[in-house]
N, C-alpha and C. Protein backbone atom coordinates (compact mmCIF):
# COMPACT_ATOMS: atom_id res chain seq x y z
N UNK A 1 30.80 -127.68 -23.64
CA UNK A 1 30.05 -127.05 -22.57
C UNK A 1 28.70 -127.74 -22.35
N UNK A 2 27.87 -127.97 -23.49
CA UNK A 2 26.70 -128.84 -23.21
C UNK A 2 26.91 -130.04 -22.66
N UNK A 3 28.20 -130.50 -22.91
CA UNK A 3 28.32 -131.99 -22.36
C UNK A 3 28.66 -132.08 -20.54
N UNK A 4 28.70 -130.91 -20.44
CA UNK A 4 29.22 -130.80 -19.11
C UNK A 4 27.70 -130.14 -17.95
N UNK A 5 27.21 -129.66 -18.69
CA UNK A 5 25.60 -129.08 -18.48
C UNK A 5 24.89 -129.99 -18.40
N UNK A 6 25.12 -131.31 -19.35
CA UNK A 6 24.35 -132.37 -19.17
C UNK A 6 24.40 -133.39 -18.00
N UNK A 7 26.06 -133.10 -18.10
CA UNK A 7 26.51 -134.27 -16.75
C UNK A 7 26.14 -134.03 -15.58
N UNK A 8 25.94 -132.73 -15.52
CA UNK A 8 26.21 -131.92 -14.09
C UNK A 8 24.38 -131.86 -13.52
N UNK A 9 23.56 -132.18 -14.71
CA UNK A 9 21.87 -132.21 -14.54
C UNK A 9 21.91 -134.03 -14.57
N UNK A 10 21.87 -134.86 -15.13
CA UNK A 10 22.08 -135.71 -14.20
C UNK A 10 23.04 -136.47 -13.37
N UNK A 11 23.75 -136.05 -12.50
CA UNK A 11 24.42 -136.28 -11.37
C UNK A 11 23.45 -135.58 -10.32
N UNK A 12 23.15 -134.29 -10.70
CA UNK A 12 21.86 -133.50 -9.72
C UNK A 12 20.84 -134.90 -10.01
N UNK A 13 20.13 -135.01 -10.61
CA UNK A 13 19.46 -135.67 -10.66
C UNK A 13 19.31 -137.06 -9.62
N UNK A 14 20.04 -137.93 -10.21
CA UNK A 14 20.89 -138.94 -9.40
C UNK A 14 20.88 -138.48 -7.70
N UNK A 15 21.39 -137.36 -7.65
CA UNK A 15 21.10 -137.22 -5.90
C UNK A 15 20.16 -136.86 -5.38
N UNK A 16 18.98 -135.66 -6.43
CA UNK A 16 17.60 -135.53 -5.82
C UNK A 16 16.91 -136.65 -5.57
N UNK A 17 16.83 -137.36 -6.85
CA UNK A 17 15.85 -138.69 -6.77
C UNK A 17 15.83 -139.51 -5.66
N UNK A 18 16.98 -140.13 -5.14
CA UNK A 18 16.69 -140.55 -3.91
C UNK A 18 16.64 -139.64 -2.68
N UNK A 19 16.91 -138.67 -2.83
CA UNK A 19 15.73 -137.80 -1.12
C UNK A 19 14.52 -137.50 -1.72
N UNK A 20 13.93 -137.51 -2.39
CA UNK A 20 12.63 -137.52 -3.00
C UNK A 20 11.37 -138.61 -2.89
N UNK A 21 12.26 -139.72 -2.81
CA UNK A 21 11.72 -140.82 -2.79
C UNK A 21 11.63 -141.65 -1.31
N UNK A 22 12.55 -140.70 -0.47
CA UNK A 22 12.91 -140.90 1.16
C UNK A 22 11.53 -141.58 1.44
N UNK A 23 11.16 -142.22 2.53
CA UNK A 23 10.53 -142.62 2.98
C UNK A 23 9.96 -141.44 4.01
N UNK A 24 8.51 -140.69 4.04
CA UNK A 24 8.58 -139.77 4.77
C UNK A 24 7.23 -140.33 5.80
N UNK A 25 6.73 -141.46 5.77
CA UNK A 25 6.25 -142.22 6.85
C UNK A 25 6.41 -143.64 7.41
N UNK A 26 6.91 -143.25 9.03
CA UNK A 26 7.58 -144.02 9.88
C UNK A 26 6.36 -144.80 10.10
N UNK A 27 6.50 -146.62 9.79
CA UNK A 27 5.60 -147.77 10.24
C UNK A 27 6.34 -148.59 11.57
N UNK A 28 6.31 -148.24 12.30
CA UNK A 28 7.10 -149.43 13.81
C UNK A 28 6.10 -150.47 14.54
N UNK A 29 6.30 -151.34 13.98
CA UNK A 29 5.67 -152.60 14.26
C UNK A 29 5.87 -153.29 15.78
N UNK A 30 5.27 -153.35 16.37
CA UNK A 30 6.27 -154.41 18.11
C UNK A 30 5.44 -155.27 18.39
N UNK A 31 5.99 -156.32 17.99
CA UNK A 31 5.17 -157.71 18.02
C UNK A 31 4.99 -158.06 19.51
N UNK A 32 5.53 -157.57 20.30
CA UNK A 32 5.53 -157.90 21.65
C UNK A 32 4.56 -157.01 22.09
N UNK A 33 3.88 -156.55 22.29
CA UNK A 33 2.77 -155.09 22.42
C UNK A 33 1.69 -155.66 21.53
N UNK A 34 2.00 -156.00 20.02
CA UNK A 34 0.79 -156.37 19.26
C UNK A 34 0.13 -154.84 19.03
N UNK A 35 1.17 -153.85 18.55
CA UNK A 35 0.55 -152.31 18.18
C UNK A 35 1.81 -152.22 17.27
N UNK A 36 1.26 -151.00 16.28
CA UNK A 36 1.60 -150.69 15.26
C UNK A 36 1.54 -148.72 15.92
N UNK A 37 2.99 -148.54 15.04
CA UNK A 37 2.68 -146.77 16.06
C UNK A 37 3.11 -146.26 14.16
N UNK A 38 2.56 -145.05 13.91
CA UNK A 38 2.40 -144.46 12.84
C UNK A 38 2.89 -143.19 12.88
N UNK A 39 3.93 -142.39 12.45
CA UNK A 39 4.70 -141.35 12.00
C UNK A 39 5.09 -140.69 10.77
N UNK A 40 3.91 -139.83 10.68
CA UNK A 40 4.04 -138.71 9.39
C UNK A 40 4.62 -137.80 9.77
N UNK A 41 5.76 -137.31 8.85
CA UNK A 41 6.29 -135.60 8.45
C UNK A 41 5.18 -135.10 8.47
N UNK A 42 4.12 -134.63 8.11
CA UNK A 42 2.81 -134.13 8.32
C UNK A 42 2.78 -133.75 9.98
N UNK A 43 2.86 -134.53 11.19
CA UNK A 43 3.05 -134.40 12.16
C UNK A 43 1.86 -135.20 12.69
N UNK A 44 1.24 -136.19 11.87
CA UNK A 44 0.12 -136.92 12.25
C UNK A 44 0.59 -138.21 12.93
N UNK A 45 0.43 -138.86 14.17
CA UNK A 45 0.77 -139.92 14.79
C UNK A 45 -0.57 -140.65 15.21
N UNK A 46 -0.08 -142.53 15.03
CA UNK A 46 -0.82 -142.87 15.54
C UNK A 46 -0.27 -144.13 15.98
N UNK A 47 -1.23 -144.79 16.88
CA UNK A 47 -0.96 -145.95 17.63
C UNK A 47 -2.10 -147.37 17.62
N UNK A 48 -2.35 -147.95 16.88
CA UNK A 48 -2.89 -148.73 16.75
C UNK A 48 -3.11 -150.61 16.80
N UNK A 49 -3.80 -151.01 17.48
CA UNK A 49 -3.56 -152.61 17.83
C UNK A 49 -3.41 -153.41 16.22
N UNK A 50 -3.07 -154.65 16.66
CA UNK A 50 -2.53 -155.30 15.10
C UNK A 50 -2.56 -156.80 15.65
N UNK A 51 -2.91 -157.84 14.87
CA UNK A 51 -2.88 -159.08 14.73
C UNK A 51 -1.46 -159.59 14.16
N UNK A 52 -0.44 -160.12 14.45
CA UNK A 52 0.16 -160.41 13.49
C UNK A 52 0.32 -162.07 13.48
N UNK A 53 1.60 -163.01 13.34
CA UNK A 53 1.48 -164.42 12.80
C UNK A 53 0.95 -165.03 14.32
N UNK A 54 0.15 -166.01 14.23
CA UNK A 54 -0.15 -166.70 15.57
C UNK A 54 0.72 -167.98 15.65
N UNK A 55 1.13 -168.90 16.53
CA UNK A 55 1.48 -170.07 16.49
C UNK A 55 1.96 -171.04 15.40
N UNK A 56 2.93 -171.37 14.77
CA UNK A 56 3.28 -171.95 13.91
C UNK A 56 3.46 -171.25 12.47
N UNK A 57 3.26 -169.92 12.57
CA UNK A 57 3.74 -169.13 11.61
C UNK A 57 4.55 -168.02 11.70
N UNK A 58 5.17 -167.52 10.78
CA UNK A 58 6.00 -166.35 11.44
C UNK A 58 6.05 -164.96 10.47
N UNK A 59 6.20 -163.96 11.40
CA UNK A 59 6.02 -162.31 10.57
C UNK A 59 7.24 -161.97 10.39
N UNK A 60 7.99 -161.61 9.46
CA UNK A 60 9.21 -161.60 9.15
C UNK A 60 9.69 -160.09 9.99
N UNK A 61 10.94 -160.17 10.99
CA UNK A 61 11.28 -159.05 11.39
C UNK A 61 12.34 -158.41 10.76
N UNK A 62 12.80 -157.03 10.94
CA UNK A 62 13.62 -156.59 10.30
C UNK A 62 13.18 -154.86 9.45
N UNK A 63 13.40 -154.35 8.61
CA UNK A 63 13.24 -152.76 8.21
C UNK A 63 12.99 -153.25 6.81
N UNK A 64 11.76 -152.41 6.13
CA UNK A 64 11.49 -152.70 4.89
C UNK A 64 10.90 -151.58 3.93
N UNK A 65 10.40 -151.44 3.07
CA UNK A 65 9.49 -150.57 1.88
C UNK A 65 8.48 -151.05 1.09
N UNK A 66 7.44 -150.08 1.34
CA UNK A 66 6.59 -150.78 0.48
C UNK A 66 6.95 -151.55 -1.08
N UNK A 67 6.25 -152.52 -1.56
CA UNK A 67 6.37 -152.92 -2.51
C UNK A 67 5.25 -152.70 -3.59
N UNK A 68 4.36 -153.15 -2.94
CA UNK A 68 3.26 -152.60 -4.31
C UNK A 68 2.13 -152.31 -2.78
N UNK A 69 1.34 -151.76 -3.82
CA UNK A 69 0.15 -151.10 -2.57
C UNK A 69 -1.39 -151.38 -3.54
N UNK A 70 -2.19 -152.11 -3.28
CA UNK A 70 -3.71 -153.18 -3.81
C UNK A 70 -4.77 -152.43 -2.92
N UNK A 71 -5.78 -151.93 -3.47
CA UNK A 71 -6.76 -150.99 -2.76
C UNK A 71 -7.63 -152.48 -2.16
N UNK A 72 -7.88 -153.17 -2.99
CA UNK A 72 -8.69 -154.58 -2.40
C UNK A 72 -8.04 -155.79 -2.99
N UNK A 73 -7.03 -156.62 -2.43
CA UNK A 73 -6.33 -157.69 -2.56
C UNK A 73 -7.07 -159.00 -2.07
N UNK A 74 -7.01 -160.12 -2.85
CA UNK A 74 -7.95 -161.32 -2.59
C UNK A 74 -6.44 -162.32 -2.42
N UNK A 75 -6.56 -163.11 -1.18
CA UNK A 75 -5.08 -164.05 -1.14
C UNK A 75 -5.50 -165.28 -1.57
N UNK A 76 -4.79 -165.73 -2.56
CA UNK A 76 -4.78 -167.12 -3.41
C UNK A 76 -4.32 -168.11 -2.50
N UNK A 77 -3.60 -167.81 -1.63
CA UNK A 77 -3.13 -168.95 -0.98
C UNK A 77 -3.99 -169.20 0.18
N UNK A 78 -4.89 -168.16 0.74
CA UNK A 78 -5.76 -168.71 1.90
C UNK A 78 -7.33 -168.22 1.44
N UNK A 79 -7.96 -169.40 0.93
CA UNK A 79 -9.06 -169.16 0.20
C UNK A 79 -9.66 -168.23 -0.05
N UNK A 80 -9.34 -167.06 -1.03
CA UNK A 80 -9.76 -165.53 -1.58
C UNK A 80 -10.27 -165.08 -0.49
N UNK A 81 -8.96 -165.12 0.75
CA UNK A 81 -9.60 -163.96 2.05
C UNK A 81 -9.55 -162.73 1.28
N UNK A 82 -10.22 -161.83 1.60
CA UNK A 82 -10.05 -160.45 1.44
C UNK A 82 -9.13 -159.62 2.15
N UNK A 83 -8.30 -158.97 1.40
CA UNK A 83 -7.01 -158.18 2.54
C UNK A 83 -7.46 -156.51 1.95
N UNK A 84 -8.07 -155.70 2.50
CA UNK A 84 -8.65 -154.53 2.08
C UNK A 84 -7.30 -154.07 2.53
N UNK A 85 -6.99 -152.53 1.70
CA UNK A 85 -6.19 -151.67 1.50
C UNK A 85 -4.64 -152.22 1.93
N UNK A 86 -4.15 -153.18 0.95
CA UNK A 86 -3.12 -154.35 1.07
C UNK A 86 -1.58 -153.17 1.06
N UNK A 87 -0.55 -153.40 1.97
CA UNK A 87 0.64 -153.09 1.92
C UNK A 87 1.46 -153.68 1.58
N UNK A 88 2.10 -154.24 0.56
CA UNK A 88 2.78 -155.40 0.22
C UNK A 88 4.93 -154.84 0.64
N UNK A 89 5.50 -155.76 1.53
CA UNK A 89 6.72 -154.89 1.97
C UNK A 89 7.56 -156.04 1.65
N UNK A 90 7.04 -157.40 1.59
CA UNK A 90 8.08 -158.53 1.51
C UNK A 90 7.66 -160.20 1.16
N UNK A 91 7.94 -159.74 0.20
CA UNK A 91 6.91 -161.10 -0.80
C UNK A 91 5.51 -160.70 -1.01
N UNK A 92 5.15 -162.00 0.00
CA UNK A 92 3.46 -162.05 0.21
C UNK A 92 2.91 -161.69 1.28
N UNK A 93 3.99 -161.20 2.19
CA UNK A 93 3.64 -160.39 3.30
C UNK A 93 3.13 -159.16 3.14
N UNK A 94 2.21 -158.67 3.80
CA UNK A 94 1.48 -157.55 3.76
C UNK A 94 1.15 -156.99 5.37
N UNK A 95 0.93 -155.56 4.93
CA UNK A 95 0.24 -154.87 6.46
C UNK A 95 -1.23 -154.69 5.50
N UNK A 96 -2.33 -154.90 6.33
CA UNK A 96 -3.65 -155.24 5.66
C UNK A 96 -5.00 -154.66 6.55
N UNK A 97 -5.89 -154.28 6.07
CA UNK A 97 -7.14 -154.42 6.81
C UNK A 97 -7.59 -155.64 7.40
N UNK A 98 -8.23 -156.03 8.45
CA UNK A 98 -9.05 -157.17 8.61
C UNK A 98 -10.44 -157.05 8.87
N UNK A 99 -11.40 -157.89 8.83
CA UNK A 99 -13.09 -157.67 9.05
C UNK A 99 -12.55 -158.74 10.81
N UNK A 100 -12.02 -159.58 11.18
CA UNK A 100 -12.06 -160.13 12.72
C UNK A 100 -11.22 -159.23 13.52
N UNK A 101 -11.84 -157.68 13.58
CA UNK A 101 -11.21 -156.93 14.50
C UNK A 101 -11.11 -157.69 15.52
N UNK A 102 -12.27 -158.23 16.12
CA UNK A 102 -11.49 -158.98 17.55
C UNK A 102 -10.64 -159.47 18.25
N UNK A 103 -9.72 -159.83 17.09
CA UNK A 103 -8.66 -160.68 17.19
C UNK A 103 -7.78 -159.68 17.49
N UNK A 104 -7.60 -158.51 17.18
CA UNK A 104 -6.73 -157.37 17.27
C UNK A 104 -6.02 -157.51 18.27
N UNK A 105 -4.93 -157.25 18.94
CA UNK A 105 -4.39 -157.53 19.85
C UNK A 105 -3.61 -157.99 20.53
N UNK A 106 -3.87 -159.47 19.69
CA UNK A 106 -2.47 -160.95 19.80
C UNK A 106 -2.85 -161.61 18.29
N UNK A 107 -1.82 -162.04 18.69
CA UNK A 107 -1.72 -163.28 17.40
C UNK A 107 -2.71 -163.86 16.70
N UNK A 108 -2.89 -163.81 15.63
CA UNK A 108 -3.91 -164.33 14.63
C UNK A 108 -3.51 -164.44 13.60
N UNK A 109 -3.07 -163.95 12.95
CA UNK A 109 -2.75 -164.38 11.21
C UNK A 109 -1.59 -165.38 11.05
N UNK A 110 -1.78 -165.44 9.81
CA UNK A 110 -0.39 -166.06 8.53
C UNK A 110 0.76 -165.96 8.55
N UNK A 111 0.73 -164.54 9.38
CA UNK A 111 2.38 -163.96 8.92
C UNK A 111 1.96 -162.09 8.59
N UNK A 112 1.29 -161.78 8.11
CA UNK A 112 0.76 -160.60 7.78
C UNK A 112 0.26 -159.89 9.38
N UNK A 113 0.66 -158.63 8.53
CA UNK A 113 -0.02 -157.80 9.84
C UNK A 113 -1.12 -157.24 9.49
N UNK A 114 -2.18 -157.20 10.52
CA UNK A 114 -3.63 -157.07 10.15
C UNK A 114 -4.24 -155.56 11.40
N UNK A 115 -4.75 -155.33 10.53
CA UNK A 115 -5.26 -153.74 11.83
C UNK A 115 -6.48 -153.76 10.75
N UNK A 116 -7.43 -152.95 11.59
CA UNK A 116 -8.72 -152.39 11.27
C UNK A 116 -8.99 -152.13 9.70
N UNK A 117 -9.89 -152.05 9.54
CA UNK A 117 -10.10 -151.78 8.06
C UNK A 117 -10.28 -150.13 7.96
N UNK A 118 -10.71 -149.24 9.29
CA UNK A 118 -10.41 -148.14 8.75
C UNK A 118 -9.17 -147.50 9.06
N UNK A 119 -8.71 -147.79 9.87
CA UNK A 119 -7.06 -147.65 10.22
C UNK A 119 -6.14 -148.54 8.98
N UNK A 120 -6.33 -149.20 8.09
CA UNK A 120 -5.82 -149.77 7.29
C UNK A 120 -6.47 -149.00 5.91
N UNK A 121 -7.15 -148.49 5.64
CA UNK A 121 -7.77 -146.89 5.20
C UNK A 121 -6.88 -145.81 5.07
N UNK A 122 -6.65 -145.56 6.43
CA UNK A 122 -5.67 -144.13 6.80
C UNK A 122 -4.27 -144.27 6.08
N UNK A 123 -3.85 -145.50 6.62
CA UNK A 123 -2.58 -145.78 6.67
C UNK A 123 -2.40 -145.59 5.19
N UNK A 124 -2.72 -146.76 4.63
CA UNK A 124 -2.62 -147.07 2.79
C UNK A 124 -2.82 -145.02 2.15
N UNK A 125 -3.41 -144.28 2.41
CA UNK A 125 -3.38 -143.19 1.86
C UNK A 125 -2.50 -142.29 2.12
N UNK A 126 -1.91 -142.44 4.20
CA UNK A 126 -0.88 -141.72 3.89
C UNK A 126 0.42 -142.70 2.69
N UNK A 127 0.61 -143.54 2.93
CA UNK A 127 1.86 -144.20 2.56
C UNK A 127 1.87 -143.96 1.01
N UNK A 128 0.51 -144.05 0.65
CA UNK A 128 0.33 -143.94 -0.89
C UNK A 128 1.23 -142.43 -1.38
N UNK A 129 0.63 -141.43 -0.28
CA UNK A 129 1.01 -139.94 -1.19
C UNK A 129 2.87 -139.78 -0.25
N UNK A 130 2.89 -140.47 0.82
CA UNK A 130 4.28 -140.01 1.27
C UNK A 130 5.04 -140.93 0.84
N UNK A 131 4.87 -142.75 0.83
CA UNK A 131 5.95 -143.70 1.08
C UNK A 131 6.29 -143.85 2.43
N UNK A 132 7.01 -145.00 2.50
CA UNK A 132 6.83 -145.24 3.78
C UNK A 132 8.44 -146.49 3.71
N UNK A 133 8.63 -146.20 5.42
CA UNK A 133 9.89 -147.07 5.74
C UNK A 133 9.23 -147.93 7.46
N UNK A 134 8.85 -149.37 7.21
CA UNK A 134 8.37 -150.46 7.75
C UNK A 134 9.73 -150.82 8.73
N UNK A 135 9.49 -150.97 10.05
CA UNK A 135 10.59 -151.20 11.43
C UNK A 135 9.49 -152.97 12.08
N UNK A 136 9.98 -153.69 11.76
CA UNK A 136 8.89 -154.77 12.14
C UNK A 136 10.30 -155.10 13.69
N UNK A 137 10.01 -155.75 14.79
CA UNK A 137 10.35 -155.97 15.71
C UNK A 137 9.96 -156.38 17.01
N UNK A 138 10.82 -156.99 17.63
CA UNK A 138 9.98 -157.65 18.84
C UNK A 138 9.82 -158.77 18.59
N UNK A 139 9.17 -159.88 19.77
CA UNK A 139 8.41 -161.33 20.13
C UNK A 139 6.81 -161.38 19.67
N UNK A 140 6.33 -162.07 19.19
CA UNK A 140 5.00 -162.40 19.34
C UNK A 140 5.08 -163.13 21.19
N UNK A 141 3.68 -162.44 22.01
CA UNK A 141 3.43 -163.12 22.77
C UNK A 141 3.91 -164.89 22.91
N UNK A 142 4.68 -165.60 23.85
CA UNK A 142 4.12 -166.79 24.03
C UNK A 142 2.54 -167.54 24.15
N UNK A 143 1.78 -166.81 24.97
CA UNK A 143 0.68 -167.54 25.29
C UNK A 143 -0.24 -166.69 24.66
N UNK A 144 -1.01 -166.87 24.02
CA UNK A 144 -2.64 -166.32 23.66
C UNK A 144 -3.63 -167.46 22.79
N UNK A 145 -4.75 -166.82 23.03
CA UNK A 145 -5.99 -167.14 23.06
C UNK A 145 -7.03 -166.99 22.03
N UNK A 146 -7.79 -167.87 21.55
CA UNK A 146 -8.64 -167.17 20.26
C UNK A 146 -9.55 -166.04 20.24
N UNK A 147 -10.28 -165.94 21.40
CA UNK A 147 -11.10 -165.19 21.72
C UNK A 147 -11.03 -164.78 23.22
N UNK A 148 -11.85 -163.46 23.43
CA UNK A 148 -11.69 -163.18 25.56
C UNK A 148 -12.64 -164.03 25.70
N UNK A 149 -13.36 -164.73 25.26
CA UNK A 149 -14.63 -165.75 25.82
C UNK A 149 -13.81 -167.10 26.28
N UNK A 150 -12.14 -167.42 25.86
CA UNK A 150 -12.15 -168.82 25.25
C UNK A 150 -12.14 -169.21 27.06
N UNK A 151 -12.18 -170.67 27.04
CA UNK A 151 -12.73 -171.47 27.93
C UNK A 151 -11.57 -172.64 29.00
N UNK A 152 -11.47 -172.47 29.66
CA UNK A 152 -10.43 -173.46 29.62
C UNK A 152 -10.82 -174.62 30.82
N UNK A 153 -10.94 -175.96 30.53
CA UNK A 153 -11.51 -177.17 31.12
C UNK A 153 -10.35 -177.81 32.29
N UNK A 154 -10.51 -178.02 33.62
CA UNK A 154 -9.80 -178.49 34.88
C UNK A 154 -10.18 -178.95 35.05
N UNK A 155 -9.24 -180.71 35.40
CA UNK A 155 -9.95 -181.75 35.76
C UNK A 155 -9.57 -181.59 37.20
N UNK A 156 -10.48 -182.13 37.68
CA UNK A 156 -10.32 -181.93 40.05
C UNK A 156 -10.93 -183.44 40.46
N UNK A 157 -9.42 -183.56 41.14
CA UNK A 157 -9.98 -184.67 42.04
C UNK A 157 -10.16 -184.42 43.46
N UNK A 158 -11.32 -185.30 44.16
CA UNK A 158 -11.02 -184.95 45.93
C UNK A 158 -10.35 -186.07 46.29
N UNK A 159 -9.20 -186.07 46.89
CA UNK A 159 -8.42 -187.06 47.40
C UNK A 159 -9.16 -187.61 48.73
N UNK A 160 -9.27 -188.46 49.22
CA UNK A 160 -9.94 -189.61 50.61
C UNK A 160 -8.77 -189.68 51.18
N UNK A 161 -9.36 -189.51 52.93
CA UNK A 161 -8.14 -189.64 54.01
C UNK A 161 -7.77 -190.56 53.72
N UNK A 162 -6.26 -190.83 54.60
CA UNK A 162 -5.26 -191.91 54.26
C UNK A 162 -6.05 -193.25 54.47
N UNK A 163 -6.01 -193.51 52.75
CA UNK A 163 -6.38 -194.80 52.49
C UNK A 163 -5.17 -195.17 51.46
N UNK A 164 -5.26 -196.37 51.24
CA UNK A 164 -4.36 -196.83 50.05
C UNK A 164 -4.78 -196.67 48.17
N UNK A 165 -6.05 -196.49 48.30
CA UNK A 165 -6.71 -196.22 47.39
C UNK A 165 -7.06 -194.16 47.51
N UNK A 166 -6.49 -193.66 48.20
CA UNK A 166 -7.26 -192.44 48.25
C UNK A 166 -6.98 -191.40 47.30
N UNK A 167 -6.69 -191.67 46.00
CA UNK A 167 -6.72 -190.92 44.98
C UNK A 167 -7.99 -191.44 44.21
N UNK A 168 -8.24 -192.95 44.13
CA UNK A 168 -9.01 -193.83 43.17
C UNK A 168 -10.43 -193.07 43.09
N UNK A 169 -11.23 -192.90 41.94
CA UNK A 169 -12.67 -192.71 41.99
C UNK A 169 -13.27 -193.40 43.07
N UNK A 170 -14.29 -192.73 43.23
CA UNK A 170 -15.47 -192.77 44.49
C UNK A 170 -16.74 -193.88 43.44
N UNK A 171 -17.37 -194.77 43.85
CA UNK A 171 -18.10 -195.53 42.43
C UNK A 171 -19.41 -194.59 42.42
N UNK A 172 -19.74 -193.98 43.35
CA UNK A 172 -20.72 -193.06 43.61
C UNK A 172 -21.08 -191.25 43.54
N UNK A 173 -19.69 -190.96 42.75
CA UNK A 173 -19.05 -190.05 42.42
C UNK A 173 -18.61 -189.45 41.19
N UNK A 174 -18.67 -188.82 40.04
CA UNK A 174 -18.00 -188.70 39.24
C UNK A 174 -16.62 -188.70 38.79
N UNK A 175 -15.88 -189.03 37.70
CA UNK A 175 -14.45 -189.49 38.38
C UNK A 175 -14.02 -188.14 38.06
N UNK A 176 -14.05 -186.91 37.37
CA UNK A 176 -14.05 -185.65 37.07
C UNK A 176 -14.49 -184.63 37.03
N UNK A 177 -14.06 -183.60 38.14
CA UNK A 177 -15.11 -182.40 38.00
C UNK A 177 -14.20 -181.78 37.54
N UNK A 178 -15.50 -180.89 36.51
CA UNK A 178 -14.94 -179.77 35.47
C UNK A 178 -15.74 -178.56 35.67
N UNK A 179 -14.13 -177.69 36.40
CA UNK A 179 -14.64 -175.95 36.59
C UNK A 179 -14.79 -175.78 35.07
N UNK A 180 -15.08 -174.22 34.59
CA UNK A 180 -15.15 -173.92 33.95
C UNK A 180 -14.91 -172.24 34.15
N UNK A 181 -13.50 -171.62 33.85
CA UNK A 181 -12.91 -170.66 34.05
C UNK A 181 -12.89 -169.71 32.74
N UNK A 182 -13.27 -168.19 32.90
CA UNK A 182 -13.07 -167.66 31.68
C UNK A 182 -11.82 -166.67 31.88
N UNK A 183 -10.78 -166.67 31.03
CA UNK A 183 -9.44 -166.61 31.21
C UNK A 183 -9.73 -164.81 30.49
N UNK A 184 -9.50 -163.58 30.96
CA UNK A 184 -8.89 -162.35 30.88
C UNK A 184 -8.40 -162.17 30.09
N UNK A 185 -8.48 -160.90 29.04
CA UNK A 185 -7.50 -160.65 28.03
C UNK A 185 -6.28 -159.93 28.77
């Protein structure tokens, strides 16, 4: 009879443990948007902008779990940046605080996803006391920009009535004029 009392407490066991351990906050990542939307059982939601890989790097897509969780993480591989309240879901990938909020928005990082340092605050505490199940998805933008200031240089020529030369510099003229356009986030 005890042996059967025993089996029967862990087999219970065995099936509580994993709904226990459920993931009870939703992370949905959309790289195409460049926002991060946040879903607690609690009933707390949020929606927040995010940096993730820029140009020549890539943010791994796909559904994940936290892995380890670093209140202040220093990255060895990109000279002891600071990654405040670090989410670690897949390798060395992380969802992270950043100090260049500016960048928020489009593309900027490594590969990591980066949001605010106090929204990267919130997050790390719910996930800490609930756990959490990571939805990464979507395109990174094609085109973006380092900054809303950045600059972009047009060369202009004035073409000369029909001549045979009427593209050629003027010798009295500059051979390039340069607008100077500030390009919209």
């Amino acid at each position: 009879m005890r042996f059967f009392l025993r089996l029967v407490a862990l087999i219970a066991a065995l099936v509580v443990a994993p709904m226990a351990a459920q993931a009870r906050v939703d992370i949905s990542v959309d790289l195409s948007s460049q926002r991060m939307t946040v879903a607690s059982d609690t009933g707390a939601t949020y929606s927040w902008p995010i940096s993730s890989a820029r140009s020549g790097y890539v943010t791994p897509r796909g559904t994940y779990h936290p892995t380890s969780l670093q209140t202040m993480h220093r990255s060895k591989k990109y000279h002891n940046s600071p990654m405040p309240h670090s989410i670690f879901f897949n390798g060395g990938y992380a969802i992270h605080g950043t100090y260049a909020v500016r960048a928020l928005g489009r593309p900027a990082s490594h590969g990591c996803i980066r949001i605010s340092p106090a929204n990267a605050a919130t997050l790390f505490a719910l996930v800490r006391a609930e756990g959490a199940e990571i939805h990464i998805h979507g395109d990174a933008p094609i085109r973006h920009y380092a900054h809303a200031g950045h600059r972009v240089q047009v060369a202009h020529h004035r073409p000369r009535a029909n001549t045979a030369l009427g593209y050629a510099p003027r010798h009295n003229e500059r051979i390039q004029r340069i607008f100077t356009t500030v390009i919209p986030e």
